[in-house]
PDB file of N, CA and C in Angstrom:
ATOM      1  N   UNK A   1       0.843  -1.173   0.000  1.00  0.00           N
ATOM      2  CA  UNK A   1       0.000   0.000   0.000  1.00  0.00           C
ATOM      3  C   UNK A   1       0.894   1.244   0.000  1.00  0.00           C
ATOM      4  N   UNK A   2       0.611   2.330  -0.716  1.00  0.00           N
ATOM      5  CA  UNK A   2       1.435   3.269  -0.962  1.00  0.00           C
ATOM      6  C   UNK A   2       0.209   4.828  -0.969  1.00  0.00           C
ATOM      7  N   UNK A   3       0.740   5.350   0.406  1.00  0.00           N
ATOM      8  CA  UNK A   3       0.195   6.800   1.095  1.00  0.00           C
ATOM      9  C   UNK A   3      -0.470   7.636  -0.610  1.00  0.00           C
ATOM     10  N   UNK A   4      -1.465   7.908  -1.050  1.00  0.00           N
ATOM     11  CA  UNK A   4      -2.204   8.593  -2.022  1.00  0.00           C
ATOM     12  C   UNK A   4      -2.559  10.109  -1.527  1.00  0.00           C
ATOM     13  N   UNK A   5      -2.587  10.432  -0.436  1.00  0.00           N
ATOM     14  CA  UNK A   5      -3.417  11.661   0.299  1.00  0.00           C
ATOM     15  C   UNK A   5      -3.419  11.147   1.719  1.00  0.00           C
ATOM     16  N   UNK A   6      -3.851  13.212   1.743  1.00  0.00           N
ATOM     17  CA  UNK A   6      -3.455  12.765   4.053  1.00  0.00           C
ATOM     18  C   UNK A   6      -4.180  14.285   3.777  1.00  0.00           C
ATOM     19  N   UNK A   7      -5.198  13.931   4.742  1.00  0.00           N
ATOM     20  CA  UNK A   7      -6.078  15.103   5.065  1.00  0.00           C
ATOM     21  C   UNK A   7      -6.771  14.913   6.172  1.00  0.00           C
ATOM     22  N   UNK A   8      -7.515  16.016   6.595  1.00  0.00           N
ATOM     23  CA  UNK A   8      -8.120  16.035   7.683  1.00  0.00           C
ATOM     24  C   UNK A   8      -9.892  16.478   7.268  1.00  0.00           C
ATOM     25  N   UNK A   9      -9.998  16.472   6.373  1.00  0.00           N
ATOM     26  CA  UNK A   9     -10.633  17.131   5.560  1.00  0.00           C
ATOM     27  C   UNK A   9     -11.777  16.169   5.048  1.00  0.00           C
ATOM     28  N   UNK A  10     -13.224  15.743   6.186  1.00  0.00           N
ATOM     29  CA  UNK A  10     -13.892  14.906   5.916  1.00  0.00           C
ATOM     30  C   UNK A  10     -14.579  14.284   4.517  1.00  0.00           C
ATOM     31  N   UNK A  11     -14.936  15.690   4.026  1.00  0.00           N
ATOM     32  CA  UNK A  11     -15.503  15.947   2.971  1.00  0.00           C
ATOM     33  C   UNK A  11     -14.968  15.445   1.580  1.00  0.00           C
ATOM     34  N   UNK A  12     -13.472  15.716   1.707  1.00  0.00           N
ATOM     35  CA  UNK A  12     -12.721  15.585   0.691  1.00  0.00           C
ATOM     36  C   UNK A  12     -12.103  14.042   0.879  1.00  0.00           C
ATOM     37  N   UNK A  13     -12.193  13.739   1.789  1.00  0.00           N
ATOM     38  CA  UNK A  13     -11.801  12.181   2.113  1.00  0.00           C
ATOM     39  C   UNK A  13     -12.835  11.549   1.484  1.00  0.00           C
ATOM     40  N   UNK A  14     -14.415  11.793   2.010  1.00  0.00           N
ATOM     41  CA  UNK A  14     -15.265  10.910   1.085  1.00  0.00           C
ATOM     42  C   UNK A  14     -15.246  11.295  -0.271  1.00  0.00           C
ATOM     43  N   UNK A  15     -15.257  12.170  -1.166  1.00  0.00           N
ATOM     44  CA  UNK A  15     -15.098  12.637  -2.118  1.00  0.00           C
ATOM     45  C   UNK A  15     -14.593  11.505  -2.711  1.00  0.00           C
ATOM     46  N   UNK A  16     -12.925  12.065  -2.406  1.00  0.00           N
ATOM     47  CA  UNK A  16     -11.634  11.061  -2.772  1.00  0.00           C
ATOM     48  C   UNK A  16     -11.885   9.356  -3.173  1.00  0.00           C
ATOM     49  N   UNK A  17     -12.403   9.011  -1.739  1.00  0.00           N
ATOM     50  CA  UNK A  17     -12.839   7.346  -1.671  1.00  0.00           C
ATOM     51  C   UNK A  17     -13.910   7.286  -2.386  1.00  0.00           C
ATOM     52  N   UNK A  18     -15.083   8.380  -2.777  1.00  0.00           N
ATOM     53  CA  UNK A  18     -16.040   7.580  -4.096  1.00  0.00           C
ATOM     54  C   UNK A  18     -15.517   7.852  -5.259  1.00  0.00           C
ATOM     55  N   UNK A  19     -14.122   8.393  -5.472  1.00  0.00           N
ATOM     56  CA  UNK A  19     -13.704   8.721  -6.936  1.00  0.00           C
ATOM     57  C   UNK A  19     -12.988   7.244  -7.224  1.00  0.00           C
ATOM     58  N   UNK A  20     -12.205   6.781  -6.159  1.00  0.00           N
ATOM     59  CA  UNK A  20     -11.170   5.781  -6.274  1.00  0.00           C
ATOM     60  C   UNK A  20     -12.529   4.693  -6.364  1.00  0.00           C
ATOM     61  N   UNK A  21     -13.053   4.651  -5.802  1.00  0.00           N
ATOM     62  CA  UNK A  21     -14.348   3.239  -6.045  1.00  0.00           C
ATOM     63  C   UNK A  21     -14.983   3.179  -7.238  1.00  0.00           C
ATOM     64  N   UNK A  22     -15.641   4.513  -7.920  1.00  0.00           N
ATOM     65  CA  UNK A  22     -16.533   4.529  -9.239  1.00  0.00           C
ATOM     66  C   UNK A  22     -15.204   3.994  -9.705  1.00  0.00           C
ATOM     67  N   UNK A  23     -13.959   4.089 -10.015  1.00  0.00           N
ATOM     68  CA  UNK A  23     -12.953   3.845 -10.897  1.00  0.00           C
ATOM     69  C   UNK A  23     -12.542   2.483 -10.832  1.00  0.00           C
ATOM     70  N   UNK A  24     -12.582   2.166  -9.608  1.00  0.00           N
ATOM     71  CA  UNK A  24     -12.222   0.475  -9.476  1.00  0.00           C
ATOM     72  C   UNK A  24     -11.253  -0.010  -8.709  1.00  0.00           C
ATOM     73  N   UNK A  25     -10.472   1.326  -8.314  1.00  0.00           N
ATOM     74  CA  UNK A  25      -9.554   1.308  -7.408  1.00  0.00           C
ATOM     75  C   UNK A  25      -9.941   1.089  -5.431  1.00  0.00           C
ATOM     76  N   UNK A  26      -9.055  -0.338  -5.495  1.00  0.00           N
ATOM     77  CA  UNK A  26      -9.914  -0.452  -4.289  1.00  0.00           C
ATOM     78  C   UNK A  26      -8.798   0.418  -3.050  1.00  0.00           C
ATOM     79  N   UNK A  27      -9.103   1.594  -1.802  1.00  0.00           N
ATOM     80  CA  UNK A  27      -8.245   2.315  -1.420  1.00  0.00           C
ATOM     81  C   UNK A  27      -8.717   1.772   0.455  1.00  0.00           C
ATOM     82  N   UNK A  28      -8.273   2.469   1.039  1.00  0.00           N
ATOM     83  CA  UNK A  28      -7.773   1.837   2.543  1.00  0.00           C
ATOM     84  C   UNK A  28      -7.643   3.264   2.987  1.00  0.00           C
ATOM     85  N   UNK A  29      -8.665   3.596   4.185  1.00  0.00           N
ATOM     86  CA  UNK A  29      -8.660   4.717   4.883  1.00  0.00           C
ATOM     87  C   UNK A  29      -7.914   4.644   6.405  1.00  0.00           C
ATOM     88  N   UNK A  30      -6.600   4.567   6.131  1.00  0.00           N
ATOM     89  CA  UNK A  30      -5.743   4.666   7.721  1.00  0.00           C
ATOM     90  C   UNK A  30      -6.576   5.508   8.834  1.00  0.00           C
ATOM     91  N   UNK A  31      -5.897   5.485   9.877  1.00  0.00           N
ATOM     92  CA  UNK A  31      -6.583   6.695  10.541  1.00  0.00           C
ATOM     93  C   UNK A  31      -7.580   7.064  11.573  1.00  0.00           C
ATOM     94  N   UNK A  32      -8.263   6.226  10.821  1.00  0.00           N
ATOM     95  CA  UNK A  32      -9.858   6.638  11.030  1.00  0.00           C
ATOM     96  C   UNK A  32     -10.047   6.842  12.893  1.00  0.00           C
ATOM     97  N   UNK A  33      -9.469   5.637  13.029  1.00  0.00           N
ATOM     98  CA  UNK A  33      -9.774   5.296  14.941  1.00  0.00           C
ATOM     99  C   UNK A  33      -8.943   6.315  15.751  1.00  0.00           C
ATOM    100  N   UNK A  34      -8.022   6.856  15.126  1.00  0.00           N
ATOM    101  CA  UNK A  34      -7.672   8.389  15.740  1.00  0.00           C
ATOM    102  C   UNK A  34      -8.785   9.014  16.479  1.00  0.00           C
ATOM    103  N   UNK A  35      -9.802   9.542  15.620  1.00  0.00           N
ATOM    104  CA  UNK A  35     -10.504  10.706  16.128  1.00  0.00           C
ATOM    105  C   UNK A  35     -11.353  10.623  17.291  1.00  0.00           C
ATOM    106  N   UNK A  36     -11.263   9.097  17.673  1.00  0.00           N
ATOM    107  CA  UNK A  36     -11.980   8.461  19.008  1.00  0.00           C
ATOM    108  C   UNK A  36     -10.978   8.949  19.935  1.00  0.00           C
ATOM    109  N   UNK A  37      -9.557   8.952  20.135  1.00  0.00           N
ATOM    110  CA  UNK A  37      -8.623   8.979  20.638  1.00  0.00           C
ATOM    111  C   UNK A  37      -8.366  10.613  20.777  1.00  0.00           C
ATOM    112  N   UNK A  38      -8.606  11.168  19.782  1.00  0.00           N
ATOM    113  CA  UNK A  38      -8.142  12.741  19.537  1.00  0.00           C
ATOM    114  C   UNK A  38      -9.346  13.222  20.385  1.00  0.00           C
ATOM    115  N   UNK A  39     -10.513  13.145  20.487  1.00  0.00           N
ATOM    116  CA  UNK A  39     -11.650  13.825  20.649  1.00  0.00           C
ATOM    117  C   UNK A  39     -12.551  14.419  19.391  1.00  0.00           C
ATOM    118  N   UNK A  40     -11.658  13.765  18.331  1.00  0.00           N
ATOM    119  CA  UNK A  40     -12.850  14.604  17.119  1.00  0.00           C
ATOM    120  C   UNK A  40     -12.681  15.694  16.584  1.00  0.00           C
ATOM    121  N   UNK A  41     -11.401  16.300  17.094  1.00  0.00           N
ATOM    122  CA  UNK A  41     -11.050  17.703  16.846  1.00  0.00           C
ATOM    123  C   UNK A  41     -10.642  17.641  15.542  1.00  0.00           C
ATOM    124  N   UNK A  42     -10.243  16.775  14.918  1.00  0.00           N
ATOM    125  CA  UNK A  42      -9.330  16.900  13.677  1.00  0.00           C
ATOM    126  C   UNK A  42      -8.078  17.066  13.510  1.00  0.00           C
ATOM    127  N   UNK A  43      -7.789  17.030  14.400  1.00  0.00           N
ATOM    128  CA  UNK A  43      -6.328  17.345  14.840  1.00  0.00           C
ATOM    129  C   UNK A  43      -5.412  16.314  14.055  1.00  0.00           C
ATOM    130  N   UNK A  44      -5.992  15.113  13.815  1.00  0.00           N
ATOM    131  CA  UNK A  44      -4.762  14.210  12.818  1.00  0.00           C
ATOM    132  C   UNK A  44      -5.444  13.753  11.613  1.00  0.00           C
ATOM    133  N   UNK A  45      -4.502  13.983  10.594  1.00  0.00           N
ATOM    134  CA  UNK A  45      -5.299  13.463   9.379  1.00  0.00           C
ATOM    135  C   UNK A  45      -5.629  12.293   9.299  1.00  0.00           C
ATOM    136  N   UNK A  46      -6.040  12.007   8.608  1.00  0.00           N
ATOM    137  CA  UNK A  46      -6.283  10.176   7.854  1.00  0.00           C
ATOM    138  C   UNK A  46      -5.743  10.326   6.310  1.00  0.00           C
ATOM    139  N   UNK A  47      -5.181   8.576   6.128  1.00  0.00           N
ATOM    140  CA  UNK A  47      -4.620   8.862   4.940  1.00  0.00           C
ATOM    141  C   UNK A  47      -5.604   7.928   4.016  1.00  0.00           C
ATOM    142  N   UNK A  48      -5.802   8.087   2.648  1.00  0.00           N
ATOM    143  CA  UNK A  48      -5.962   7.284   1.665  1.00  0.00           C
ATOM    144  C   UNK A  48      -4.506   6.178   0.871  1.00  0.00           C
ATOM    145  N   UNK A  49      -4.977   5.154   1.454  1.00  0.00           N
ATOM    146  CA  UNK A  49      -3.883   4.453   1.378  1.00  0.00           C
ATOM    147  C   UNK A  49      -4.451   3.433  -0.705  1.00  0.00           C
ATOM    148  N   UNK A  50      -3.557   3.229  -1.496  1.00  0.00           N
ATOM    149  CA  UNK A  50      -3.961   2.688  -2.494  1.00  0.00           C
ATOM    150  C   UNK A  50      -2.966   1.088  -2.683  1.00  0.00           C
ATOM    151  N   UNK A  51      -2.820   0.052  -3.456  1.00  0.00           N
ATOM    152  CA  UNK A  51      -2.172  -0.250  -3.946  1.00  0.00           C
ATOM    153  C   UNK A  51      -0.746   0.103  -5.056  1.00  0.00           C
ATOM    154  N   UNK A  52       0.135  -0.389  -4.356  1.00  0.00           N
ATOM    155  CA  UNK A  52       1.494   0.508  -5.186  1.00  0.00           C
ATOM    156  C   UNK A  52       1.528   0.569  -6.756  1.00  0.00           C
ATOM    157  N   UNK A  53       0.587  -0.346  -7.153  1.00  0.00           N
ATOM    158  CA  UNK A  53       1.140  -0.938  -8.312  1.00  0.00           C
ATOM    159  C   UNK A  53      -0.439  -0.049  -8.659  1.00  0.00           C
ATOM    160  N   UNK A  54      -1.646   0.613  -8.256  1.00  0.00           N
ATOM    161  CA  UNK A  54      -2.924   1.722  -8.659  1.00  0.00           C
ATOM    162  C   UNK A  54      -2.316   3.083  -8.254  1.00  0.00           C
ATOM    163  N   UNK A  55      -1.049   3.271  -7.763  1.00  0.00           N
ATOM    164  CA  UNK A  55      -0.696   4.544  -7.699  1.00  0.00           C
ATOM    165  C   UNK A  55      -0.925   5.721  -8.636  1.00  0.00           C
ATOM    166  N   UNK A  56      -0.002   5.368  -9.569  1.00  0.00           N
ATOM    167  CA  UNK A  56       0.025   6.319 -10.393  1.00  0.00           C
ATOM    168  C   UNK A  56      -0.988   6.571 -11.393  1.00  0.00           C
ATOM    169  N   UNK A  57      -2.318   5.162 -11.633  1.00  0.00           N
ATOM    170  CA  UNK A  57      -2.985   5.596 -11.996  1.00  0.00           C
ATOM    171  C   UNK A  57      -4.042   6.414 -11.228  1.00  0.00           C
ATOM    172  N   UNK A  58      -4.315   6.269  -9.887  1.00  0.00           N
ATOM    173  CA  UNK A  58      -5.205   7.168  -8.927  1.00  0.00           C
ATOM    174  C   UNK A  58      -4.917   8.441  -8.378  1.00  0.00           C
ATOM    175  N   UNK A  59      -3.225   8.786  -8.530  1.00  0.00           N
ATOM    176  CA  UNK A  59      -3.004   9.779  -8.740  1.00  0.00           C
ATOM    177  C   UNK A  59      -3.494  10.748 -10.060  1.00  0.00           C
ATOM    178  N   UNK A  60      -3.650   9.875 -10.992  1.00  0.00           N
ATOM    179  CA  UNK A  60      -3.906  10.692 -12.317  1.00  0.00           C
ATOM    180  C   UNK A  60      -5.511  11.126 -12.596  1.00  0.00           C
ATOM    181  N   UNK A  61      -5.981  10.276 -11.969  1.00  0.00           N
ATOM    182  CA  UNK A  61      -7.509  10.609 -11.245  1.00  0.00           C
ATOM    183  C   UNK A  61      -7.680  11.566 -10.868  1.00  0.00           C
ATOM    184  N   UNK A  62      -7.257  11.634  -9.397  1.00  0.00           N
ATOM    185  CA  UNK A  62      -7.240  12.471  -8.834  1.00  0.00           C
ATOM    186  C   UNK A  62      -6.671  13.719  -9.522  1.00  0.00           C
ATOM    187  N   UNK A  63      -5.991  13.691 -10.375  1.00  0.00           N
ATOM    188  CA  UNK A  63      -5.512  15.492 -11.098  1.00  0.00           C
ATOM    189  C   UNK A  63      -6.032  15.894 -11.712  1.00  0.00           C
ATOM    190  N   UNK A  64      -6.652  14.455 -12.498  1.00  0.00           N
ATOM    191  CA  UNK A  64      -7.813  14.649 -13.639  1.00  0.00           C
ATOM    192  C   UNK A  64      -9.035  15.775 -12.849  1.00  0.00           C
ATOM    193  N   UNK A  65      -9.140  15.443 -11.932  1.00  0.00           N
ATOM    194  CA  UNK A  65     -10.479  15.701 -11.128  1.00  0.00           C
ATOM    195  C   UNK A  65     -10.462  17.157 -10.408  1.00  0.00           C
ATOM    196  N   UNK A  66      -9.224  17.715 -10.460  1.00  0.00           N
ATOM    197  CA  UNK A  66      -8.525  18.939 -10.422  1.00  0.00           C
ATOM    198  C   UNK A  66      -7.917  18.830  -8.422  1.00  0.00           C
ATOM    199  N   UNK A  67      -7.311  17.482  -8.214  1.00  0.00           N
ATOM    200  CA  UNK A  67      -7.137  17.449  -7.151  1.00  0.00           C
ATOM    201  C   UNK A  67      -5.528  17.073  -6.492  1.00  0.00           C
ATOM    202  N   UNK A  68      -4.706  17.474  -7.926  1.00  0.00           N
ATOM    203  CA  UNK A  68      -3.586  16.832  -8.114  1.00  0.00           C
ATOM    204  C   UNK A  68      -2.499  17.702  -7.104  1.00  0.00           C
ATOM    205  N   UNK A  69      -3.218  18.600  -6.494  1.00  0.00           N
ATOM    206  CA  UNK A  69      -2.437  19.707  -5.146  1.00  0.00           C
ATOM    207  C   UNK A  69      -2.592  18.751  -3.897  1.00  0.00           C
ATOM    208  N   UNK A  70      -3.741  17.794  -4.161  1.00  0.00           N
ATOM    209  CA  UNK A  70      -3.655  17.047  -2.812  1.00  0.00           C
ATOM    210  C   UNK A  70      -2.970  16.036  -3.012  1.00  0.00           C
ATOM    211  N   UNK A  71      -2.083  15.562  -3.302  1.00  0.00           N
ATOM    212  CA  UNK A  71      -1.345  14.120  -3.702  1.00  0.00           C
ATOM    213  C   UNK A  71      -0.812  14.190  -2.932  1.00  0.00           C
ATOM    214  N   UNK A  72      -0.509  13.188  -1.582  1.00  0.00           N
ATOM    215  CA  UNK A  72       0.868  13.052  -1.097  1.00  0.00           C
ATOM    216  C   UNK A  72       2.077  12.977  -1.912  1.00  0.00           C
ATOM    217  N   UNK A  73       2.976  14.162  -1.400  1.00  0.00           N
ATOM    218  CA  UNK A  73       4.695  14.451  -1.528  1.00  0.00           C
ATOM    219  C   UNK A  73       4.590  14.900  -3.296  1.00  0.00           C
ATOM    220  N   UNK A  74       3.476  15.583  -2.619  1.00  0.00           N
ATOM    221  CA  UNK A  74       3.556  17.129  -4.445  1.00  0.00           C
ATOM    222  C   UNK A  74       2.986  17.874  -3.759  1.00  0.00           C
ATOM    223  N   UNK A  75       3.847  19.248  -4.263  1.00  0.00           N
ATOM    224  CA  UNK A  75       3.644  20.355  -4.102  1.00  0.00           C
ATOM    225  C   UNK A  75       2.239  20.944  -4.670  1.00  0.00           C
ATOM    226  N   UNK A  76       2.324  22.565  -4.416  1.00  0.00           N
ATOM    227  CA  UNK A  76       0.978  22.677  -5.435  1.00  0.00           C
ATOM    228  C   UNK A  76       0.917  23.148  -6.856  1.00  0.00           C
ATOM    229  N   UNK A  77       2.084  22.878  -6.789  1.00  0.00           N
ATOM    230  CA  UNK A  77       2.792  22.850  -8.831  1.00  0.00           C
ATOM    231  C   UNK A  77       2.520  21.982  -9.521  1.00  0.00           C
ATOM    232  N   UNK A  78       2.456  20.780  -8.661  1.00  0.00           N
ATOM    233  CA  UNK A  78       2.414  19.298  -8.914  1.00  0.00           C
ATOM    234  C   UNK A  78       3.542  18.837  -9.013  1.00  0.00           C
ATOM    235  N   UNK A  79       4.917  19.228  -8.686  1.00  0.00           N
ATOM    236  CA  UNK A  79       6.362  18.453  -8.618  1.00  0.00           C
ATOM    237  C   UNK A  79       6.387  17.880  -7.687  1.00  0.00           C
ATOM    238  N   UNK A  80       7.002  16.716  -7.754  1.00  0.00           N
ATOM    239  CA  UNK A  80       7.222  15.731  -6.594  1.00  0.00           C
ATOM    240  C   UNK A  80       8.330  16.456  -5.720  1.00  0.00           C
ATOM    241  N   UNK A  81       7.683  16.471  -4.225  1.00  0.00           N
ATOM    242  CA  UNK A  81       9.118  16.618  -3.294  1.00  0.00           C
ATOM    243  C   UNK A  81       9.859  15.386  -2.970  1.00  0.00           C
ATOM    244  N   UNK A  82      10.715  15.868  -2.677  1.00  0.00           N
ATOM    245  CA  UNK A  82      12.112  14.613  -2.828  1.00  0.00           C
ATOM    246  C   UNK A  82      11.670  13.823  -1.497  1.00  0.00           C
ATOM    247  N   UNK A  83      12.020  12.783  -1.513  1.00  0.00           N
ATOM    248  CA  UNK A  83      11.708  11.452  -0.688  1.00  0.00           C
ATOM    249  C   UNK A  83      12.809  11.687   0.773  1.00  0.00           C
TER     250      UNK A  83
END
């Protein structure tokens, strides 16, 4: 599984997970049991976790979809930051 997005950002999390599903991509929401722990504040993101080998096509989804600023480890240029 390879990190796709990290937000805190409910809305855009479900968003995200019905884009990766209509498509076929099956994705994995880390996280989640945080906010029991946090209090709900939001305080820690959750990630969309994908298969390594649906990466780069659910990334391309996602840019398609004009969401390619949220990609984990890209900027909002869309260049990859260095590892």
């Amino acid at each position: 599984m390879k990190e796709l997005l990290r937000t805190t950002d409910i809305v855009l999390l479900s968003y995200v997970n019905s884009l990766l599903d209509d498509a076929g991509f099956p994705a994995l929401i880390a996280d989640v049991h945080v906010s029991s722990i946090e209090g709900s504040i939001g305080a820690f993101p959750r990630r969309v976790l994908v298969a390594a080998e649906d990466w780069e096509e659910s990334a391309k989804l996602l840019t398609d979809a004009g969401l390619g600023d949220q990609i984990a480890g890209r900027t909002v240029s869309g260049g990859v930051l260095p590892s």
